[in-house]
C-alpha atoms as a PDB file:
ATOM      1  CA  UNK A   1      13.222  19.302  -1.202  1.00  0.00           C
ATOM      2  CA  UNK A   2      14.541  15.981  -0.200  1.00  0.00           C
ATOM      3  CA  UNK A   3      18.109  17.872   0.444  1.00  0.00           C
ATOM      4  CA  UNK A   4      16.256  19.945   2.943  1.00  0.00           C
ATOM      5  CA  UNK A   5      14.121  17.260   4.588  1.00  0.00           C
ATOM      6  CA  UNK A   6      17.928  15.760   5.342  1.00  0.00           C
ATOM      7  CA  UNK A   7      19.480  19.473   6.478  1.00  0.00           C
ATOM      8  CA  UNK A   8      16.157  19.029   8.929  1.00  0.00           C
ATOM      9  CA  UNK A   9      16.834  15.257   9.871  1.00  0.00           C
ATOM     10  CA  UNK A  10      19.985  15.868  10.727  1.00  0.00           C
ATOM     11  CA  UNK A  11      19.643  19.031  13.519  1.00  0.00           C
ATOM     12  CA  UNK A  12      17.340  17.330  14.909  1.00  0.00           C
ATOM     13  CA  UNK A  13      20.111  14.389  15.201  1.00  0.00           C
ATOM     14  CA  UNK A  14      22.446  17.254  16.819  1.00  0.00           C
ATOM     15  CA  UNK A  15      20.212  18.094  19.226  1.00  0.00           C
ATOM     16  CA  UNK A  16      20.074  14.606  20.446  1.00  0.00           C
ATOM     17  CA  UNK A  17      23.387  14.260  20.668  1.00  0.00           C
ATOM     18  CA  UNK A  18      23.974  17.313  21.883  1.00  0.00           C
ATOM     19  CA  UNK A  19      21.714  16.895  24.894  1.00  0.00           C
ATOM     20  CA  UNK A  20      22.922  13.381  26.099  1.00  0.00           C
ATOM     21  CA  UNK A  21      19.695  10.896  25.118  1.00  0.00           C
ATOM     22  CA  UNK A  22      21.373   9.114  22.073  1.00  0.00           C
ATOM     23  CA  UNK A  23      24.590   8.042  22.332  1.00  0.00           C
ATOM     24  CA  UNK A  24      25.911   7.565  18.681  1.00  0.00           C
ATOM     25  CA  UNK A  25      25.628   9.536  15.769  1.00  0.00           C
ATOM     26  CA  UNK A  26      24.257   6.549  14.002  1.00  0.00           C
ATOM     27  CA  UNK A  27      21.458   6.062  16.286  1.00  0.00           C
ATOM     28  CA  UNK A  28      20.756   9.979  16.404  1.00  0.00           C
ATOM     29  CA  UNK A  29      20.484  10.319  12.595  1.00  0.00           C
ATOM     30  CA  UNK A  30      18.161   6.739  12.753  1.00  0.00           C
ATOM     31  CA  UNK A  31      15.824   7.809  15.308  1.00  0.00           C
ATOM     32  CA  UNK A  32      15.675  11.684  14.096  1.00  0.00           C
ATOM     33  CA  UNK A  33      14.771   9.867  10.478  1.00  0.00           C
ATOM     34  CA  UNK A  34      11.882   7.700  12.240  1.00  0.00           C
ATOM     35  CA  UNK A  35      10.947  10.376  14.129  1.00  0.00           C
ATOM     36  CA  UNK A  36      10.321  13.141  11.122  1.00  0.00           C
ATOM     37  CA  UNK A  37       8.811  10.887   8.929  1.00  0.00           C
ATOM     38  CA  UNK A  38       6.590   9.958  11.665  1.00  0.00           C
ATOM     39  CA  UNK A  39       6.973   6.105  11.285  1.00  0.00           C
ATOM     40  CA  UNK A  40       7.441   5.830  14.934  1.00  0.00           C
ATOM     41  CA  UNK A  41       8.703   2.065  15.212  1.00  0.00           C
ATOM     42  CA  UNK A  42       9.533   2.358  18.504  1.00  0.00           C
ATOM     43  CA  UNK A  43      12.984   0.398  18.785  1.00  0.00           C
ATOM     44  CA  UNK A  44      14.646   3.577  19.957  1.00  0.00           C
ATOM     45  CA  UNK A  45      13.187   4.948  22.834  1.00  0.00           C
ATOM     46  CA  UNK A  46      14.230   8.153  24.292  1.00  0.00           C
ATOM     47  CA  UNK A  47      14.627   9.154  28.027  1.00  0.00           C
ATOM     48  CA  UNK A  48      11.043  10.449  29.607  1.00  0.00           C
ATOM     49  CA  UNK A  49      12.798  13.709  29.806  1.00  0.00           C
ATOM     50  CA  UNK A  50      13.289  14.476  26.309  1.00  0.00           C
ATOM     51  CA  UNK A  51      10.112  12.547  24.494  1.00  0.00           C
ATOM     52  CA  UNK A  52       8.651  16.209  24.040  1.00  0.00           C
ATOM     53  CA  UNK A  53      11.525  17.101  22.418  1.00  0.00           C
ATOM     54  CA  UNK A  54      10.812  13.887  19.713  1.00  0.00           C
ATOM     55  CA  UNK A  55       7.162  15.245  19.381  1.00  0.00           C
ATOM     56  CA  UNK A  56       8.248  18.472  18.655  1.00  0.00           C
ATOM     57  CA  UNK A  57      10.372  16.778  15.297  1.00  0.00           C
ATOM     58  CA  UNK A  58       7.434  15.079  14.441  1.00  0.00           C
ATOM     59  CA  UNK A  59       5.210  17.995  14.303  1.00  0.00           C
ATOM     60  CA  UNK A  60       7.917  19.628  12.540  1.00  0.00           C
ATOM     61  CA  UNK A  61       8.002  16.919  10.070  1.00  0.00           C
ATOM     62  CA  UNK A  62       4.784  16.817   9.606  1.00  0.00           C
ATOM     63  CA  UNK A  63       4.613  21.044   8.415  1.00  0.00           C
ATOM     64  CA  UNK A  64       7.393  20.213   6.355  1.00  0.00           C
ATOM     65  CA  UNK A  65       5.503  17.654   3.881  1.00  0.00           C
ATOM     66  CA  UNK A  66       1.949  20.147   4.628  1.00  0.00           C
ATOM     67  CA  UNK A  67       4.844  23.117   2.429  1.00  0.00           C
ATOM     68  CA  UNK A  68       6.542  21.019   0.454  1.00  0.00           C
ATOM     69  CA  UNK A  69       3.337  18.433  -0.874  1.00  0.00           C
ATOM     70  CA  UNK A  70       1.535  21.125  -2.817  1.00  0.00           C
ATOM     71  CA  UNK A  71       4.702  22.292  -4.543  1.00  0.00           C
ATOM     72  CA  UNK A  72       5.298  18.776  -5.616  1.00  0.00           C
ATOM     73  CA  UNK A  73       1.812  17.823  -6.953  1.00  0.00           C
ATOM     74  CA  UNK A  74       1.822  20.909  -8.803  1.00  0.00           C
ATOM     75  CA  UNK A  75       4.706  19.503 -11.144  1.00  0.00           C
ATOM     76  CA  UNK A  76       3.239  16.052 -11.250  1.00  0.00           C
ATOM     77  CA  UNK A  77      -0.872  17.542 -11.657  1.00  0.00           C
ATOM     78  CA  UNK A  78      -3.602  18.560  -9.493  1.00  0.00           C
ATOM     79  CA  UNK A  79      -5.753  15.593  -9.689  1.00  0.00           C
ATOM     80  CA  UNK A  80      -4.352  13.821  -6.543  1.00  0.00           C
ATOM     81  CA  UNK A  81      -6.171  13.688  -3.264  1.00  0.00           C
ATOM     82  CA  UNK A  82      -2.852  14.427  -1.376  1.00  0.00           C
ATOM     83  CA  UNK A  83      -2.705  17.888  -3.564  1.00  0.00           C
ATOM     84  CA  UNK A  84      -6.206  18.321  -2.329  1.00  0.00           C
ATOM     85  CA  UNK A  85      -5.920  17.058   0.969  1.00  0.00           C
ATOM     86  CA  UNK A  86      -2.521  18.918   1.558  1.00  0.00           C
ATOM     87  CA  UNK A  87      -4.152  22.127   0.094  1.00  0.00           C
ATOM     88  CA  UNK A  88      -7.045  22.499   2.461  1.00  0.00           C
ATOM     89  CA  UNK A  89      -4.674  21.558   5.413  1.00  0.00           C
ATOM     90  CA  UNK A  90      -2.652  24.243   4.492  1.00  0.00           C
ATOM     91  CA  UNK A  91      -5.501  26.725   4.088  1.00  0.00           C
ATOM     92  CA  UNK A  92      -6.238  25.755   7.527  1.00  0.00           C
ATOM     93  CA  UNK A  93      -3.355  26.394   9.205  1.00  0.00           C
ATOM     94  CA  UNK A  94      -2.961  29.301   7.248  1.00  0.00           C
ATOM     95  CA  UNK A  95       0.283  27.712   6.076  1.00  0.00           C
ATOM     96  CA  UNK A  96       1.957  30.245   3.152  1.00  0.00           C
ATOM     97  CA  UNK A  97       5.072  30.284   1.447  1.00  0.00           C
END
């Protein structure tokens, strides 16, 4: 799972680069990381052009822990309030896998 949440992190850092708002690789990979997990610190800032583009990854990062949370909690016991919580966000969305 992790191994995919990189795969994820780093298209996302391709598209950056590939577009023309980050300049390094570095950077791309660094702000694509904040910007999945949704920390948001805000040191990076993207041009105006391109911050719905950064939403996007966050949404996107977002559905990825809403598959990959149950799946998890299911090895480790269903007693958690993420299992929970995840679960009925998923049933929500109608989320499947």
């Amino acid at each position: 799972m992790f191994f995919l949440s990189l795969v994820d992190i780093a298209v996302w850092a391709g598209a950056y680069l590939l577009v023309g708002t980050i300049d390094t690789i570095e950077m791309a990979f660094y702000f694509s990381t904040v910007t999945f997990t949704t920390l948001g610190y805000g040191d990076v800032v993207i041009d105006e052009q391109w911050r719905l583009m950064s939403a996007f990854e966050a949404a996107n990062g977002i559905i990825h822990y809403l598959r990959i949370a149950p799946s998890c909690s299911r090895r480790c016991g269903k007693t958690g309030i993420f299992y929970r919580c995840a679960k009925r966000t998923r049933k929500l969305l109608n989320l499947t896998y």
